[in-house]
Protein backbone atom coordinates (compact mmCIF):
# COMPACT_ATOMS: atom_id res chain seq x y z
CA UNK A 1 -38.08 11.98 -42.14
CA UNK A 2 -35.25 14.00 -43.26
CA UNK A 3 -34.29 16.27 -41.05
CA UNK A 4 -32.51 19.87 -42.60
CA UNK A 5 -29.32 21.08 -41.46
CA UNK A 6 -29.09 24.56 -39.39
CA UNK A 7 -26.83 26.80 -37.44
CA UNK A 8 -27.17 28.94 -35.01
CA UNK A 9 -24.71 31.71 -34.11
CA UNK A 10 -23.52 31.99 -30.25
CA UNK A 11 -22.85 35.45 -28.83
CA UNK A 12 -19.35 34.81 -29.33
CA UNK A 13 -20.13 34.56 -33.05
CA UNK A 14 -18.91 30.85 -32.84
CA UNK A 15 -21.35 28.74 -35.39
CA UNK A 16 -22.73 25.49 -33.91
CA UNK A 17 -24.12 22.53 -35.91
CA UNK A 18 -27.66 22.00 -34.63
CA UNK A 19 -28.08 18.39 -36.11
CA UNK A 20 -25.14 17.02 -34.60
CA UNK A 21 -25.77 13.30 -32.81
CA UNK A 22 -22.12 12.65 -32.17
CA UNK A 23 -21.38 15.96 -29.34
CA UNK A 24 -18.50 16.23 -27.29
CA UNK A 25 -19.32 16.46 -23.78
CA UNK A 26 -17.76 20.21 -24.16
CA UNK A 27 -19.77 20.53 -27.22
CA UNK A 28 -23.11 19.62 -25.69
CA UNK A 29 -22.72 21.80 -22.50
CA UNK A 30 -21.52 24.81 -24.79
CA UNK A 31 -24.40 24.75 -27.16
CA UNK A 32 -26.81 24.06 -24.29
CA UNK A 33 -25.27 27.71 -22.89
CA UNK A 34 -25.52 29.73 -25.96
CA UNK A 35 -29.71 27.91 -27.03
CA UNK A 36 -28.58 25.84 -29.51
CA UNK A 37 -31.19 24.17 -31.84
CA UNK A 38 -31.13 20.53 -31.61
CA UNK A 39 -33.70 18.02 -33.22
CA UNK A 40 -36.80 16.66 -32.02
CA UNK A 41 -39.07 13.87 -32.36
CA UNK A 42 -42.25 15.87 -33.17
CA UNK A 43 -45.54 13.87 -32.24
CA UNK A 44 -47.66 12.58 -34.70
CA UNK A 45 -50.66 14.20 -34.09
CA UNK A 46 -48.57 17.81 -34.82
CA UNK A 47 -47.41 16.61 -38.56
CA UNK A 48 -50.95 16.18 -39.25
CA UNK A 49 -50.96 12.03 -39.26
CA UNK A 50 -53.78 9.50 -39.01
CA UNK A 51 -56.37 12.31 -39.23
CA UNK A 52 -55.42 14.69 -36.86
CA UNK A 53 -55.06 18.75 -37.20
CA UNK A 54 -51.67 20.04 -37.99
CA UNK A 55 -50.19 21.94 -37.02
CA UNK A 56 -50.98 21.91 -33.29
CA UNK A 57 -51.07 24.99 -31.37
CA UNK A 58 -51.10 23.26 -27.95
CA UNK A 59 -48.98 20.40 -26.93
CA UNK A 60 -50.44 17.49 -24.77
CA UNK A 61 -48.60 17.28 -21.30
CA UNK A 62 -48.83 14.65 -18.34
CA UNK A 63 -47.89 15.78 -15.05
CA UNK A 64 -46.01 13.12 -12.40
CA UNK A 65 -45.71 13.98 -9.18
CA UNK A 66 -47.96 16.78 -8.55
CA UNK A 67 -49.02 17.24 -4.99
CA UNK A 68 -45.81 20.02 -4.72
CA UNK A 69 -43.62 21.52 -7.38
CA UNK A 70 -45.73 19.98 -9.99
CA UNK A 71 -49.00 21.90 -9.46
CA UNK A 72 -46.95 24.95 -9.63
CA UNK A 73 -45.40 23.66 -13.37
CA UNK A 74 -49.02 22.89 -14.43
CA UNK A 75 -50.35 26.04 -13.48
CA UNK A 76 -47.62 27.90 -15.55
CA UNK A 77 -48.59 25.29 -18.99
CA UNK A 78 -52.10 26.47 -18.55
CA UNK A 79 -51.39 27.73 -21.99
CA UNK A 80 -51.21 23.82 -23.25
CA UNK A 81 -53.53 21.04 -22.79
CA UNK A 82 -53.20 18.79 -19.41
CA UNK A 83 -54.02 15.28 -21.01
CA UNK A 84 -52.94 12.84 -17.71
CA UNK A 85 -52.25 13.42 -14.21
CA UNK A 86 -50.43 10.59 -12.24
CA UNK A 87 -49.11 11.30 -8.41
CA UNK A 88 -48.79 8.04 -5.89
CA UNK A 89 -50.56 9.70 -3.03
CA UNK A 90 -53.84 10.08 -3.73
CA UNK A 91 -54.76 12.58 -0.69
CA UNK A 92 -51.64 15.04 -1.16
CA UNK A 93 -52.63 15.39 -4.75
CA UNK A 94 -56.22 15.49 -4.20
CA UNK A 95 -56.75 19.22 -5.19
CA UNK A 96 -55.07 18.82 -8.60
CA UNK A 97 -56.92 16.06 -9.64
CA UNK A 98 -59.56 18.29 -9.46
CA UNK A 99 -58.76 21.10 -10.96
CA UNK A 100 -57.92 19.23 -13.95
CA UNK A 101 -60.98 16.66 -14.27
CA UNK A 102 -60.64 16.58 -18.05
CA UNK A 103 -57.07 14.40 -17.63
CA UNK A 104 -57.05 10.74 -17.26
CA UNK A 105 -55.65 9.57 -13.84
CA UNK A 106 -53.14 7.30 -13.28
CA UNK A 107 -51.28 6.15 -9.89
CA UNK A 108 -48.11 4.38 -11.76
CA UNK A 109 -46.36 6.68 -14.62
CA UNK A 110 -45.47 3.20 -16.42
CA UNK A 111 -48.78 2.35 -17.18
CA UNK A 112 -49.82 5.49 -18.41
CA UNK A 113 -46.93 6.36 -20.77
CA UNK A 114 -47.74 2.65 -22.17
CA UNK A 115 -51.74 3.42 -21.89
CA UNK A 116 -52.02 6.44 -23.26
CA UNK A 117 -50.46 7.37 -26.55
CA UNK A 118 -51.60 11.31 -27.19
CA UNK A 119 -49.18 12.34 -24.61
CA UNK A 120 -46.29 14.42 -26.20
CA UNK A 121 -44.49 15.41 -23.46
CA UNK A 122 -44.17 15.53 -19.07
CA UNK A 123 -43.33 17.40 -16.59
CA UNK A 124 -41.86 15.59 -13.73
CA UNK A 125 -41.62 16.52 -10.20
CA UNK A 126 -41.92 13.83 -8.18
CA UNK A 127 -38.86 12.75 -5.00
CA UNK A 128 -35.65 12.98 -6.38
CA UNK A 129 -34.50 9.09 -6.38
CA UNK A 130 -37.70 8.47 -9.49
CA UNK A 131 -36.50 11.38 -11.22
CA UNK A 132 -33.98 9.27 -13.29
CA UNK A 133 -36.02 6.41 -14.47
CA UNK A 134 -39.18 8.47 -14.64
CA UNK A 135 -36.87 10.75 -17.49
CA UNK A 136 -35.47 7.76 -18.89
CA UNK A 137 -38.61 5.82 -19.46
CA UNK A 138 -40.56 8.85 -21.35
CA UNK A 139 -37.53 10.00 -23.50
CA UNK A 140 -37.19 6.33 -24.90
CA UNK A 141 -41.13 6.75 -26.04
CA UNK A 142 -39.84 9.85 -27.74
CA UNK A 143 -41.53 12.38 -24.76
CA UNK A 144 -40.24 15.54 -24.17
CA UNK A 145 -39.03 16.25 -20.50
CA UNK A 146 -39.63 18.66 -17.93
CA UNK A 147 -37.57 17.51 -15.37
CA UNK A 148 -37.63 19.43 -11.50
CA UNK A 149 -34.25 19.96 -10.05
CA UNK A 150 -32.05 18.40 -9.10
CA UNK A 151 -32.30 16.70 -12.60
CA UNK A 152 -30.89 13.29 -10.91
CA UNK A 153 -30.42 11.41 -7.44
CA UNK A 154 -26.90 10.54 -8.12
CA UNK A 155 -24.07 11.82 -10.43
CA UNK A 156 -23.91 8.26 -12.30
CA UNK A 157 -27.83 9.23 -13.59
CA UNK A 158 -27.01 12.76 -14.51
CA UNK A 159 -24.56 11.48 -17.20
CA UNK A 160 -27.41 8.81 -18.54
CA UNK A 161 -30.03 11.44 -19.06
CA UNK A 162 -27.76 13.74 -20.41
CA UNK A 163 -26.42 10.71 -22.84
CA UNK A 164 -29.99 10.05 -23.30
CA UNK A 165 -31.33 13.49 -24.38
CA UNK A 166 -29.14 13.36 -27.06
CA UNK A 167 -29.76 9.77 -28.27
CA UNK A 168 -33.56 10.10 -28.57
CA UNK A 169 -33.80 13.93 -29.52
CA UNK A 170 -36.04 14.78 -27.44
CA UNK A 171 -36.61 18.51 -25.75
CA UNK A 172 -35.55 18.66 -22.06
CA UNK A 173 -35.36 21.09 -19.57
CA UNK A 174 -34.40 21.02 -15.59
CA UNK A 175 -36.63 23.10 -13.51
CA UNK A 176 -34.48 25.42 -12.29
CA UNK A 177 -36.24 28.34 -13.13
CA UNK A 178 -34.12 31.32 -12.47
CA UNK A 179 -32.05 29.90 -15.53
CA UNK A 180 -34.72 31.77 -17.82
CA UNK A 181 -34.51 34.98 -15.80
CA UNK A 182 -32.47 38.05 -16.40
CA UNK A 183 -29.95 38.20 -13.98
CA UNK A 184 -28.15 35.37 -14.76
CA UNK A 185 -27.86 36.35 -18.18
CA UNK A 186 -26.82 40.00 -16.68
CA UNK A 187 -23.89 38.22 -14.67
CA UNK A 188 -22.55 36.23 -17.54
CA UNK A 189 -22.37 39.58 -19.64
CA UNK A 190 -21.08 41.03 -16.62
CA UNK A 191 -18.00 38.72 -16.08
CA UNK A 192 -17.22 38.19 -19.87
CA UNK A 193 -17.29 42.07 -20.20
CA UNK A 194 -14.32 41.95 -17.40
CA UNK A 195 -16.77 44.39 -14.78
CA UNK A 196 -14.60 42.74 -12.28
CA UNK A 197 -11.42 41.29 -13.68
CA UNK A 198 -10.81 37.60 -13.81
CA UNK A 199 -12.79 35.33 -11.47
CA UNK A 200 -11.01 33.54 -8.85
CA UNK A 201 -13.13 32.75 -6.03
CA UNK A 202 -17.18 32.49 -5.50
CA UNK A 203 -19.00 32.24 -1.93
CA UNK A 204 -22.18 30.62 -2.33
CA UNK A 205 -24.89 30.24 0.87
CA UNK A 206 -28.33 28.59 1.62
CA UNK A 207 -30.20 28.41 4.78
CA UNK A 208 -31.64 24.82 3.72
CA UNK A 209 -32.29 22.61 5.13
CA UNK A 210 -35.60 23.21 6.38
CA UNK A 211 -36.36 19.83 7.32
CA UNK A 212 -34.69 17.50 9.36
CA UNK A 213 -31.46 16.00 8.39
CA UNK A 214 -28.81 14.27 10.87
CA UNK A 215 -31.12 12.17 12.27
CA UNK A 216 -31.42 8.07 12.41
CA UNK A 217 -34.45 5.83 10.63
CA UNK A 218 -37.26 5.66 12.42
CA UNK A 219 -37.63 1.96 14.46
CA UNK A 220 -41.37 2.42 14.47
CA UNK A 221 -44.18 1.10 12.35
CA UNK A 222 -47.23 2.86 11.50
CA UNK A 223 -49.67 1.75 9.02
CA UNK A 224 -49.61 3.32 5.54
CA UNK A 225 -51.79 5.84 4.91
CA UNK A 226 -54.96 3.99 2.57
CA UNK A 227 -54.60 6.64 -0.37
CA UNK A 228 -50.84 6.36 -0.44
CA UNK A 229 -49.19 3.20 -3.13
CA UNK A 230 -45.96 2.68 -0.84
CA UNK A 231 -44.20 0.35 -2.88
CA UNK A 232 -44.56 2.65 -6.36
CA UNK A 233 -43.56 5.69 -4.27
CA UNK A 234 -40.13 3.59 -2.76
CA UNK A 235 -39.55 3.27 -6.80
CA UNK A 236 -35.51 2.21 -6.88
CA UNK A 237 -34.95 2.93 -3.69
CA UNK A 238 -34.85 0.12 -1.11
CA UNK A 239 -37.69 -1.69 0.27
CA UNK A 240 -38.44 -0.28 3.97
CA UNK A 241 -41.93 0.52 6.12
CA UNK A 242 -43.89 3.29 5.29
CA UNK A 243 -43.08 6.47 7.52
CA UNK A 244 -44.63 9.48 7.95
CA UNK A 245 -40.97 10.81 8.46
CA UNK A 246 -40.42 10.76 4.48
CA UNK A 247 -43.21 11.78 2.98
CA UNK A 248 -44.55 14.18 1.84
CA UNK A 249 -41.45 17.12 1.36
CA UNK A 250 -39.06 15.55 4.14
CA UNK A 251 -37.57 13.28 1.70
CA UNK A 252 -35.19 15.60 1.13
CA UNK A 253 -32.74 14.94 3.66
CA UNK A 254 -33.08 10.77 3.35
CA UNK A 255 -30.01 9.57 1.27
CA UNK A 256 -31.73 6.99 -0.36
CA UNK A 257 -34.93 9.38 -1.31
CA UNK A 258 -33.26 13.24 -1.72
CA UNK A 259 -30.19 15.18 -2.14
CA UNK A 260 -29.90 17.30 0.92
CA UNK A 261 -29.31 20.99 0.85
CA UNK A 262 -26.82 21.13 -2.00
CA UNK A 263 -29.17 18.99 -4.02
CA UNK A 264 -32.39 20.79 -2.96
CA UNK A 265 -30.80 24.69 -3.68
CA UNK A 266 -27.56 24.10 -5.86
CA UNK A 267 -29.30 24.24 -9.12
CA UNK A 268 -30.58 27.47 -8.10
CA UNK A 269 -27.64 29.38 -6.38
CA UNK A 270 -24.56 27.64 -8.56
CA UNK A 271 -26.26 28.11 -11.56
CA UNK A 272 -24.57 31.83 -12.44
CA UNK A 273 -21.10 30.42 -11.58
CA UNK A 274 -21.32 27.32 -13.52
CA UNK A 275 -22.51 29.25 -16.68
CA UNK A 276 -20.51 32.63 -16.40
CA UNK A 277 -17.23 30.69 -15.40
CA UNK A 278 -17.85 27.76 -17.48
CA UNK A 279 -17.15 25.15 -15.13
CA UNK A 280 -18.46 22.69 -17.05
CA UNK A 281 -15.37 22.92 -19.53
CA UNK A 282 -12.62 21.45 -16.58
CA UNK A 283 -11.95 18.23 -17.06
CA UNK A 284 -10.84 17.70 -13.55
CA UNK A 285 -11.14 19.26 -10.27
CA UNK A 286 -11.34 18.35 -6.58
CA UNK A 287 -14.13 19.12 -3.93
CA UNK A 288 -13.70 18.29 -0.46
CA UNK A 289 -16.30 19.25 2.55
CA UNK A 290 -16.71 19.39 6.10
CA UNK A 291 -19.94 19.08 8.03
CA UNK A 292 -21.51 18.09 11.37
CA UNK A 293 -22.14 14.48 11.65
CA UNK A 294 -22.51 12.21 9.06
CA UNK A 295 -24.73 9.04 8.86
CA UNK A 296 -25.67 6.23 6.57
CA UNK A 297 -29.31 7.47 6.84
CA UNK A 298 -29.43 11.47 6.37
CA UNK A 299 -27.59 14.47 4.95
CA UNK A 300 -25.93 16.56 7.70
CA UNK A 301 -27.42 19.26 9.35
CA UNK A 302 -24.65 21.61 8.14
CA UNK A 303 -21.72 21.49 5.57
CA UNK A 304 -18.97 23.70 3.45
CA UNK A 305 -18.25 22.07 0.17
CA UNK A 306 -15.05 23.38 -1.50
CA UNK A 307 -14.97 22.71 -5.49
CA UNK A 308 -11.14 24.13 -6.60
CA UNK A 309 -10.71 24.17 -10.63
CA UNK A 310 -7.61 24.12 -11.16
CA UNK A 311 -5.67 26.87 -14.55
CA UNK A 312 -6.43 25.15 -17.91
CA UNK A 313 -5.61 27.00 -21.24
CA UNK A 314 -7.25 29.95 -21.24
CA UNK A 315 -9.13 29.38 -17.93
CA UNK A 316 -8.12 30.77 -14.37
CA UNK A 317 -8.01 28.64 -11.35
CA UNK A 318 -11.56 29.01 -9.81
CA UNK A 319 -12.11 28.08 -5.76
CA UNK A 320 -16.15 27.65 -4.87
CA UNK A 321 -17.53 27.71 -1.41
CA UNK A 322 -20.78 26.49 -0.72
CA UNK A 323 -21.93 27.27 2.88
CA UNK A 324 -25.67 25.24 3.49
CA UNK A 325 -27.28 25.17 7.44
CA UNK A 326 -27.59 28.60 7.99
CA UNK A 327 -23.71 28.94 7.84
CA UNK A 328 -22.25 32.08 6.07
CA UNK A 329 -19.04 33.15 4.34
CA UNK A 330 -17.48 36.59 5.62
CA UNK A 331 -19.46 39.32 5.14
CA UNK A 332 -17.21 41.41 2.30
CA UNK A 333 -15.81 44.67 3.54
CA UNK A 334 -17.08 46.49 0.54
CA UNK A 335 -20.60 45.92 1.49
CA UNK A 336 -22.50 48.87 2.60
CA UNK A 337 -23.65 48.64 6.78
CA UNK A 338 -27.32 47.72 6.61
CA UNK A 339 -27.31 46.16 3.42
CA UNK A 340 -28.14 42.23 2.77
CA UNK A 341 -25.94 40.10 1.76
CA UNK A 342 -26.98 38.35 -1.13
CA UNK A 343 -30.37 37.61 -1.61
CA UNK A 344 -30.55 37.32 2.87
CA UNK A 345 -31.02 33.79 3.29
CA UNK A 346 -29.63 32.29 0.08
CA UNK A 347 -27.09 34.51 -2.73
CA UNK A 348 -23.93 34.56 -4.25
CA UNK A 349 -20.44 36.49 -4.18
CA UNK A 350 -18.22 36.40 -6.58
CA UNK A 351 -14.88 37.75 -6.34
CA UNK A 352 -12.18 39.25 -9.43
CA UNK A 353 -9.18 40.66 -9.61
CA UNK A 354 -10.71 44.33 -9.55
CA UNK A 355 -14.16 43.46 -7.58
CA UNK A 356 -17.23 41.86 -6.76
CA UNK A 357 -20.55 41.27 -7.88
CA UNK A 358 -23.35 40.16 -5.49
CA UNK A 359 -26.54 38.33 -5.99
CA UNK A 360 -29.68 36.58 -4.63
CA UNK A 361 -31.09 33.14 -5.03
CA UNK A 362 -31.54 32.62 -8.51
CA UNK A 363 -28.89 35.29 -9.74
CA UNK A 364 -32.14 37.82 -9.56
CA UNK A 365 -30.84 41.66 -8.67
CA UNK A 366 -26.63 41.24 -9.35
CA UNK A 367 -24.43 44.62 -8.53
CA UNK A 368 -21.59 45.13 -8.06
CA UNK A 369 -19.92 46.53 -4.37
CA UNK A 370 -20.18 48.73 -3.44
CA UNK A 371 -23.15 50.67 -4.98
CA UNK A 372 -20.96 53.36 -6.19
CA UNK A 373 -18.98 51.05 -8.32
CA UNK A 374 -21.87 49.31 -9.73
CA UNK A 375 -23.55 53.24 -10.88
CA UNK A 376 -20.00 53.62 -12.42
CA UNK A 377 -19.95 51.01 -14.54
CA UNK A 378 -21.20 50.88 -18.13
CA UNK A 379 -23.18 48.01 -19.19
CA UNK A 380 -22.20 45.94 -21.77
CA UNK A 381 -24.27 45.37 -24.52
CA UNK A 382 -27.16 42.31 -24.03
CA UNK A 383 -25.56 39.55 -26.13
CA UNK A 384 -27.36 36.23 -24.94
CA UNK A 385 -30.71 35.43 -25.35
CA UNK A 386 -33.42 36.32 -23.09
CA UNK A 387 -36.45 33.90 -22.40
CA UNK A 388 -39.78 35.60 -22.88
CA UNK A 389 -41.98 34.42 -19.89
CA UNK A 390 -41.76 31.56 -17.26
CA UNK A 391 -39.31 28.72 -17.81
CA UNK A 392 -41.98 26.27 -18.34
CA UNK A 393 -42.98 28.19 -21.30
CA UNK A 394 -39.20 28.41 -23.12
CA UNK A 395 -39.75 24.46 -22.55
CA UNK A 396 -42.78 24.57 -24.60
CA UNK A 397 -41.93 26.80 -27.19
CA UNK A 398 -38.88 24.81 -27.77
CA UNK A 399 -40.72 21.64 -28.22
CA UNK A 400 -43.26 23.48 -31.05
CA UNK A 401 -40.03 25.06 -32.64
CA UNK A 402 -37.81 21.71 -32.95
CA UNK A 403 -35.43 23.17 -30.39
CA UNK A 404 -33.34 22.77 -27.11
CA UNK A 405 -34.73 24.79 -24.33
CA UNK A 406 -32.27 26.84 -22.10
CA UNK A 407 -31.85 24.37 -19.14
CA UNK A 408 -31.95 21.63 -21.59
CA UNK A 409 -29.54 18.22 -20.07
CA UNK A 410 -26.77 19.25 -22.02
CA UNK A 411 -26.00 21.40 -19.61
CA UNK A 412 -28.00 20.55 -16.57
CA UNK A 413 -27.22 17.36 -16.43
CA UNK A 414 -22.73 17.98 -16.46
CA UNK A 415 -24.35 21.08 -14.17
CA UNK A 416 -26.36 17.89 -11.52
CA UNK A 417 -23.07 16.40 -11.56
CA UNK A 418 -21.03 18.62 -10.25
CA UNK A 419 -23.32 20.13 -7.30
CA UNK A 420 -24.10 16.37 -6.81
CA UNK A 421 -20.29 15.50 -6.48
CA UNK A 422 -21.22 17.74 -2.93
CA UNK A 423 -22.70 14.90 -1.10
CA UNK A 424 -20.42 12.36 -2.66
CA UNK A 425 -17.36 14.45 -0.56
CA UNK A 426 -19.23 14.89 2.20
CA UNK A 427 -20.25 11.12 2.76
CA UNK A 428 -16.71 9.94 1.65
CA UNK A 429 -14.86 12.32 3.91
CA UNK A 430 -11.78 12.87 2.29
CA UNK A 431 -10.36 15.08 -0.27
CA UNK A 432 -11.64 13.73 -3.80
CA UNK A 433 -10.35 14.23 -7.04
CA UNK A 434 -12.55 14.13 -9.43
CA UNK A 435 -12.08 12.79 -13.41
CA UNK A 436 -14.96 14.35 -15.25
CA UNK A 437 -13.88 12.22 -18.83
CA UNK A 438 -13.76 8.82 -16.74
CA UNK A 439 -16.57 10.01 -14.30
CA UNK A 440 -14.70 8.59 -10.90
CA UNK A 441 -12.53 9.83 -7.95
CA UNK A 442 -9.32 9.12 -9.11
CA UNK A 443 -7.67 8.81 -5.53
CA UNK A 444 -10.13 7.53 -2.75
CA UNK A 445 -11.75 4.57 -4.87
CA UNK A 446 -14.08 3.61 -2.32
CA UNK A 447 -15.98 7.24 -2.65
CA UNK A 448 -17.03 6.14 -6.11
CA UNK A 449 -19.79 3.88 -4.37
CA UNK A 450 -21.41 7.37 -3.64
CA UNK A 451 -21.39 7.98 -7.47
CA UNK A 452 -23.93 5.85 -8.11
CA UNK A 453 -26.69 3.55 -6.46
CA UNK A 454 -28.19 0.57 -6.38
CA UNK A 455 -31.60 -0.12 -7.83
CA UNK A 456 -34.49 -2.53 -6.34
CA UNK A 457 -35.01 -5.26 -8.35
CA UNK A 458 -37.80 -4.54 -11.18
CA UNK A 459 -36.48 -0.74 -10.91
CA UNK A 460 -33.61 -0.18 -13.91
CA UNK A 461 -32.21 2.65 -15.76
């Protein structure tokens, strides 16, 4: 099939091939920020082949992994048709398989992507460590993705999806939701339109985690659960017994299973710095951390992370702090008495030359500090696109439109790399510089075994 050449225009009126194979890393991330249109493989069943209607209004979707996040993504593609369920633990996703009793159920994703060919697409939300393969194994069927956050276990797999996307032209999207929302979009206006001079530092906080981290493996044995498949829920990760102590949602601070607290909130709270400052443009930087005690087993209870950018061409140096276990930057002087900081619990500071602008979570509610500098300012004019609904459904419509949606792996993937680079400083502790082009830490080689990971045999990428 021939496809037709198109361009889109970005807000800064730059015009952007949207048939391109052959992207620059820079080129990928900076059409994945402005909603480039890239190409798709569009199913058969939607050009009308073989017999079947064309073209179709709903798109077929299998959920994996949906005792948590996932029930949450299927309930917002109630608009679409849920064709296959497949979760390893039978009891925790119980309820879902219920609700949907018209979908085929499966217990191991490989045998239902090779079972069942009407799928055209999945959402994925399963532990972090089967994110990667799960991703990798549906885009080389030509399946779009839906992939929960963070996209990847390690920075090695970010740059293979990402690679990936592009090679089999598929539609992808990270679930980090507040990457469709309007405040976000508000901040990167914000910034561009100078509202507080040039950028130079950002203070970034999360109260995760909220389940234990800094401890040891469990040394006991109990039996594994009858409606749980252990060994398909291990996936790449290393053989070990089944504990209670991982599953389900405590995962998260496991090494070999989750991401910790950077991992688990990053792609929420770094998301308006990594867009409005363009961080994904530097082709080096450094991060270093410090935390309470580190182990070969779990994520710390508590860390800082510092990521420093350094000046390049028309970019400013850029220091980020991230602050995770309840710990806090300074409170700024210009904030009113009484008044949250951020978003309370979670939020986002960042500071110009002339002010600061303050936000929660997911870059919902920014002003600028105080309030009578934000009521004095006059917005600029809305120049990016806005998403129309949930993100879920800018993931759809980009699949029916032969499209990249906003959070597409161009730019959440380079975006899963850096936060991910977090955990690499904090288990290597030391100092890291960081080559973005050659993907390694130029000057502590041993931190590069944090990078990646090794695989169980029978488990690949």
């Amino acid at each position: 099939m021939e496809h037709k050449k198109s361009t889109k225009k970005t807000a800064n009126s730059e015009t952007i091939p949207t048939n391109k194979t052959g992207l620059s890393r820079r080129d990928f991330i900076s059409g994945a920020v402005a909603g480039f249109t890239g190409i798709t493989i569009v199913p058969r069943h939607v050009l009308g082949e073989n017999g079947h209607t064309a073209p179709s209004e709903k798109l077929n979707i299998a959920g994996i992994g949906i005792g948590g996040m996932g029930k949450n993504n299927l309930e917002n593609l109630s608009s679409e048709n849920i064709v296959a369920l497949c979760d390893v633990d039978e009891e925790y996703a119980g309820k879902i398989f219920e609700k949907y009793p018209q979908a085929k159920k499966y217990t191991d994703y490989r045998k239902m992507l090779e079972k069942q060919k009407d799928i055209d697409a999945v959402i994925i939300a399963t532990p972090d460590h089967t994110h990667a393969v799960i991703s990798m194994a549906a885009m080389q069927l030509g399946k779009h993705v839906y992939c929960q956050k963070p996209l990847t276990h390690s920075v090695f797999e970010a740059r293979r999806l990402t690679e990936a996307a592009r090679r089999y032209k598929v539609t992808t999207q990270m679930g980090n939701q507040g990457h469709s929302g309007e405040g976000v979009r508000l901040i990167c206006e914000w910034i561009a339109d100078g509202a507080i001079g040039p950028v130079r530092q950002v203070l970034c906080w999360t109260d995760r985690p909220i389940w234990p981290q800094g401890i040891d493996r469990p040394t006991d044995t109990p039996p594994v659960p009858s409606t749980l498949d252990w060994d398909l829920w291990l996936g790449p990760a290393a053989l070990r017994p089944y504990h209670p102590a991982y599953t389900p949602f405590k995962w998260r601070g496991w090494w070999d299973f989750g991401t910790g607290a950077i991992g688990d909130m990053a792609c929420h709270i770094l998301d308006p710095s990594f867009w409005a400052l363009k961080l994904g443009n530097y082709k080096r930087f450094t991060i270093e951390a410090s935390s309470t005690k580190v182990n070969n087993e779990s994520a710390p209870v508590a860390s800082v992370i510092h990521y420093d950018f350094p000046a390049q061409n028309d970019m400013p140096a850029v220091n980020l702090h991230w602050y995770d276990g309840g710990l806090k930057p300074q409170r700024p002087e210009e904030l009113e008495p009484g008044r949250k900081m951020g978003g309370g619990d979670c939020g986002t500071i960042f500071v110009g030359d002339k002010g600061k602008i303050m936000c929660g979570t997911y870059g919902e509610n920014p002003r600028i500090i105080p309030e009578t500098k934000m009521k004095a300012y006059k917005l600029p004019p809305k120049t990016l696109p806005r998403v129309e609904g949930t993100h879920e459904q800018d993931w759809v419509r980009a699949c029916k439109e032969d499209r990249q949606a906003c959070s597409n792996f161009g730019y959440s993937g380079p975006f899963t790399e850096m936060a991910l680079l977090g955990n690499v400083a904090i288990r290597a502790g030391q100092k890291l510089e960081w080559d973005v082009e050659q993907m390694q830490v130029t000057n502590v080689p041993e931190a590069n075994q944090y990078v990646t990971r090794e695989y169980r045999q029978g488990w690949t990428l």
